[in-house]
Protein backbone atom coordinates (compact mmCIF):
# COMPACT_ATOMS: atom_id res chain seq x y z
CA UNK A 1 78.93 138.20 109.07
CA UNK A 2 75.47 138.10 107.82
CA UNK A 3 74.64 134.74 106.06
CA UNK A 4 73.02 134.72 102.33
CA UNK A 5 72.31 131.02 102.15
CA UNK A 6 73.19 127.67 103.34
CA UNK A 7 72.63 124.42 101.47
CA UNK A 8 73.63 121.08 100.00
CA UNK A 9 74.73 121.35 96.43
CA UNK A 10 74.41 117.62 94.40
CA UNK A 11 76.83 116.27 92.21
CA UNK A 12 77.46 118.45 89.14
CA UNK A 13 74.57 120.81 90.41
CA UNK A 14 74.31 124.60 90.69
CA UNK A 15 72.99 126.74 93.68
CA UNK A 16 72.17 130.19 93.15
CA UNK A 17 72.10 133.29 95.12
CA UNK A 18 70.39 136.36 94.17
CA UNK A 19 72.29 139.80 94.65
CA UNK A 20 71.64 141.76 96.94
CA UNK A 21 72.64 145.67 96.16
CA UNK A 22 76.13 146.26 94.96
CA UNK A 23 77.25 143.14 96.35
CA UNK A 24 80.32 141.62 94.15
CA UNK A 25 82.43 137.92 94.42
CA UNK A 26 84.78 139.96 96.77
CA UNK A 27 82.27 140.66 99.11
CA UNK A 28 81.52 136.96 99.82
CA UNK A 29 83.01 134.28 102.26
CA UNK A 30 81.69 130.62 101.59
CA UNK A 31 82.37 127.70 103.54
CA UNK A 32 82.58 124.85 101.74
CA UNK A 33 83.38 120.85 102.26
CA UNK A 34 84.09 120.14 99.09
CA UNK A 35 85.10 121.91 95.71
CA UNK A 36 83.08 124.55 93.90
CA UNK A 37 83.10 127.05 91.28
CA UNK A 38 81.98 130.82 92.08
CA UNK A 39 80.46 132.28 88.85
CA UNK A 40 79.04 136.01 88.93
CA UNK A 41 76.02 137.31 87.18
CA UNK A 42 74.39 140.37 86.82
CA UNK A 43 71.35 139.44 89.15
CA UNK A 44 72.42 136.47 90.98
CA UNK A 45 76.19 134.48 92.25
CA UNK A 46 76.03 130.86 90.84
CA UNK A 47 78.07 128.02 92.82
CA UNK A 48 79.02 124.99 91.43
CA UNK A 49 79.65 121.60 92.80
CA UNK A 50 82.84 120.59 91.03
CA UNK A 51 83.65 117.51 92.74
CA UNK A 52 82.69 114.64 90.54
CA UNK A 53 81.85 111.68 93.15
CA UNK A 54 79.60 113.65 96.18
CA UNK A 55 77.37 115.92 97.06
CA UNK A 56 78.68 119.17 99.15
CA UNK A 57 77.85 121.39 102.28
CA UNK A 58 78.42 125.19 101.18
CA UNK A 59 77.28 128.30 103.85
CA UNK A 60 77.49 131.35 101.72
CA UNK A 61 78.07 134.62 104.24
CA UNK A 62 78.78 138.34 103.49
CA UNK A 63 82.08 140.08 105.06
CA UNK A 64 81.41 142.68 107.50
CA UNK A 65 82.48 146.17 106.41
């Protein structure tokens, strides 16, 4: 697994990840420790922290093929 990004994501905050190729959501693993919200756009993923009291961890990584 190749990873895209890792970061902290604050309290109703989004991180964004730009695409790479044909990369789609299914293509993705993410590690999270806490709840988010995968969004795709045309040029970039967007996570979302969902939880409403704390910040979260989240490692975004590609599946091998």
């Amino acid at each position: 697994m190749s990873v895209l990004k890792e970061s902290g994501i604050p309290i109703g905050r989004m991180l964004f990840v730009p695409k790479d190729g044909k990369l789609t959501k299914d293509d993705l693993v993410i590690e999270a420790n806490g709840q988010y919200q995968l969004m795709e756009k045309p040029d970039c993923f967007v996570i979302k922290n969902t939880e409403c009291c704390r910040s979260i961890l989240v490692k975004i990584m590609t599946k091998d093929a």
